[in-house]
Protein backbone atom coordinates (compact mmCIF):
# COMPACT_ATOMS: atom_id res chain seq x y z
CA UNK A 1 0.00 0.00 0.00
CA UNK A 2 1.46 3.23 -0.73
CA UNK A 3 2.12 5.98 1.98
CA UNK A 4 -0.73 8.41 0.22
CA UNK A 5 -3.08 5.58 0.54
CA UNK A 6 -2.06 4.33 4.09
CA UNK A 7 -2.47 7.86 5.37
CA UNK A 8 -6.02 8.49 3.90
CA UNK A 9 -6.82 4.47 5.49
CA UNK A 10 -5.67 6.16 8.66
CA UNK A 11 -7.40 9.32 8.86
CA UNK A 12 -10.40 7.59 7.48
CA UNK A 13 -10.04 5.49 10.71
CA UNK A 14 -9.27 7.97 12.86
CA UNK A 15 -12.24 9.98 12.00
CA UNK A 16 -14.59 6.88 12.10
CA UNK A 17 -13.08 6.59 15.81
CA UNK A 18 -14.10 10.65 16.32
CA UNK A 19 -17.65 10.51 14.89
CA UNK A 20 -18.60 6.97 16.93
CA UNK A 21 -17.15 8.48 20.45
CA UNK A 22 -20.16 11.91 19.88
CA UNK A 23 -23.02 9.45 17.96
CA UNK A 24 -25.32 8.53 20.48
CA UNK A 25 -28.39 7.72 18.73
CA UNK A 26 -26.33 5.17 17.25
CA UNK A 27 -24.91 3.94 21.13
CA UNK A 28 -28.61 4.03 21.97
CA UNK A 29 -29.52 1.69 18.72
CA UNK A 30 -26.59 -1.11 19.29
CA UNK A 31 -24.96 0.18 16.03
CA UNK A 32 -21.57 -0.35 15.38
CA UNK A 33 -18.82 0.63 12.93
CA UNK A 34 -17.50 -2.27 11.14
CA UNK A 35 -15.39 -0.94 8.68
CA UNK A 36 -14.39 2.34 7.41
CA UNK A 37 -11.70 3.14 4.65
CA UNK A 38 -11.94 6.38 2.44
CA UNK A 39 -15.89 6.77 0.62
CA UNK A 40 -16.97 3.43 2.42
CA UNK A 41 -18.32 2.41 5.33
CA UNK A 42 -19.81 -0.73 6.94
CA UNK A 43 -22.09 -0.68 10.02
CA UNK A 44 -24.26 -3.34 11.92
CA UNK A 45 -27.61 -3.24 13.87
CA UNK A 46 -29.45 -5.99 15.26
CA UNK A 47 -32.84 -5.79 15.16
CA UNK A 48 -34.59 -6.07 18.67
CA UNK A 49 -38.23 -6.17 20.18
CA UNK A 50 -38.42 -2.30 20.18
CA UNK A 51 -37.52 -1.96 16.91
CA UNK A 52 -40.55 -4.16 15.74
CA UNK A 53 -43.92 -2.31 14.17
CA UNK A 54 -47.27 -3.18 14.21
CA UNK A 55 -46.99 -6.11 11.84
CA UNK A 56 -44.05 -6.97 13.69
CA UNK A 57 -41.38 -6.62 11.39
CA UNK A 58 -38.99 -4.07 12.01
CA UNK A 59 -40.35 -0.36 10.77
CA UNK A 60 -38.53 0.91 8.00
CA UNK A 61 -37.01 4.17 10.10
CA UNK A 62 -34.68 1.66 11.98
CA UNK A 63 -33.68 0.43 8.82
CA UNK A 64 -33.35 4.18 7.05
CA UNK A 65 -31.37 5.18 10.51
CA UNK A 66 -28.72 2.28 9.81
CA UNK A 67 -28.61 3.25 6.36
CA UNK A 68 -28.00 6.56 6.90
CA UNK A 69 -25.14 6.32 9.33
CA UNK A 70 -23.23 3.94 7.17
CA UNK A 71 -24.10 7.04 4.21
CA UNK A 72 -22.72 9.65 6.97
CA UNK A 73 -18.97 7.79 8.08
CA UNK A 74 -18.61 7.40 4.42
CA UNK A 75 -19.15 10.58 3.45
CA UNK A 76 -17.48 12.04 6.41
CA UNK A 77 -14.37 9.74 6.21
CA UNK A 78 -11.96 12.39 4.45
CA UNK A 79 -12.44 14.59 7.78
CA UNK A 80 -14.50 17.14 6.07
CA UNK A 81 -18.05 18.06 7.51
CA UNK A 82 -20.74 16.59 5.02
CA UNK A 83 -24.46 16.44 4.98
CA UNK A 84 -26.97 14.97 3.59
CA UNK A 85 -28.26 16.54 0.76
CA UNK A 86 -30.92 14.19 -0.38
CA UNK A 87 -31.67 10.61 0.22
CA UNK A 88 -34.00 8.00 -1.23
CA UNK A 89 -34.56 4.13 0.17
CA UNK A 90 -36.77 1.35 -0.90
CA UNK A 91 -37.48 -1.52 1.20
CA UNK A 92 -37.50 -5.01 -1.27
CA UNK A 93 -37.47 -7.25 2.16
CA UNK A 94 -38.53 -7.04 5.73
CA UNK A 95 -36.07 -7.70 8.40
CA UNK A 96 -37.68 -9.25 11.87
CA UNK A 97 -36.59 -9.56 15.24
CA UNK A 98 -33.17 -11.01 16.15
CA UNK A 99 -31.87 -10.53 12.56
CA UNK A 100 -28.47 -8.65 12.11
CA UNK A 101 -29.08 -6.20 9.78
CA UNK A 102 -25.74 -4.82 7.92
CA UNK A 103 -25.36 -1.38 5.88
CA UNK A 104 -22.34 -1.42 3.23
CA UNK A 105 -21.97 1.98 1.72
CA UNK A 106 -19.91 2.48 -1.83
CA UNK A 107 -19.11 6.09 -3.28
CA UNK A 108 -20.46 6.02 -6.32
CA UNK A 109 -19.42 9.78 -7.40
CA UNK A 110 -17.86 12.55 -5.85
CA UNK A 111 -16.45 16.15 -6.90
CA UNK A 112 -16.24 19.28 -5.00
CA UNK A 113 -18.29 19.74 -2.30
CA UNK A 114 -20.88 17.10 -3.36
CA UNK A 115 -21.17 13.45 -3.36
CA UNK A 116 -23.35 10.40 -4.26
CA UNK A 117 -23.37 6.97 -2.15
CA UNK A 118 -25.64 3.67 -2.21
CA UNK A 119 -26.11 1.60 0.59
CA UNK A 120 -27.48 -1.92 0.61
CA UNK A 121 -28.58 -3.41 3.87
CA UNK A 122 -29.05 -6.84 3.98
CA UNK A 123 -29.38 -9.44 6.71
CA UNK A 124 -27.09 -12.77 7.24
CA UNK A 125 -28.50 -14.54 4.47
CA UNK A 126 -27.73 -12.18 1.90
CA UNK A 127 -31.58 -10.98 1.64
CA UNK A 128 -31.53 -7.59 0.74
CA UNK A 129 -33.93 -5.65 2.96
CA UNK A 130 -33.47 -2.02 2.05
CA UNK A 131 -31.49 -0.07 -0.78
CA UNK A 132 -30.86 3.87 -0.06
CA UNK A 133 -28.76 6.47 -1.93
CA UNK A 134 -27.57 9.37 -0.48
CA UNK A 135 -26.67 12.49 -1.66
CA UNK A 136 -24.10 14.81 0.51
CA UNK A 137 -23.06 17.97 0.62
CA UNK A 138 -19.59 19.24 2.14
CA UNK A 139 -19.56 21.92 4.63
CA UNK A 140 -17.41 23.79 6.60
CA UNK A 141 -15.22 21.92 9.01
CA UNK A 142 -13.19 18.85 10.11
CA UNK A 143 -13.75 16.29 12.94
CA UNK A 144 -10.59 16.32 13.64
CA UNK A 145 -7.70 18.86 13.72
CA UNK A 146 -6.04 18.99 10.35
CA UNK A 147 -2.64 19.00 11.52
CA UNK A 148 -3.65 15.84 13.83
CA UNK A 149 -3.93 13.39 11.21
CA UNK A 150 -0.92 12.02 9.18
């Protein structure tokens, strides 16, 4: 790996690290970071009782939240602020209690200050239970001090 590369794996890191330690909706949720490298993220939810709706699958916001977060470390991973701009999701499969629900996010495009990223979430099996794409926009700021990272 070349030094360019292993310094942007680092900061990427280093600002997952930053972003986890101040997220506590996903604390609250039993979300965790799984993997982070520059434009991409993976994160991981299990679906529990109070996640369930009234047919007693789990309601699509848990789903969008998981989704989303995956969307924000991925965006966020070059230590610039970034927002979401616009996002869409559709839901091809319901998830239920007990499953482990995982969010990959890809970059798919990014120039300036704006980006685009899918996310597939999909349980164990490989059943794909929700597909979102995310728009962002960079912003003013970094998580981290510039001169902090390598």
């Amino acid at each position: 790996m070349h030094a360019r590369h292993k310094d942007a794996q680092a900061l990427a890191e280093q600002v997952g690290r930053a972003i986890m330690a101040n997220d506590p909706s996903s604390h609250f949720l039993g979300v965790t970071l799984d993997e982070i490298r520059p434009g991409y993220a993976r994160m991981s939810m299990r679906v529990t009782k109070d996640m369930l709706n009234g047919l007693g699958i789990c309601h699509g916001g848990f789903t969008y939240k998981l989704a989303d977060d995956a969307f924000a470390y991925a965006c966020n991973s070059y230590n610039r602020h970034a927002v979401a701009l616009a996002c869409t999701i559709t839901y091809p499969a319901a998830a239920k209690e007990g499953d482990l629900l995982t969010a990959e996010c890809v970059e798919t495009h990014r120039k300036g200050r704006n980006g685009t990223y899918d996310v597939t979430v999909s349980r164990p099996d490989g059943e794909v239970v929700a597909l979102f794409r995310g728009h962002c926009r960079v912003i003013d700021g970094h998580h981290i001090p510039e001169e902090a990272h390598p």
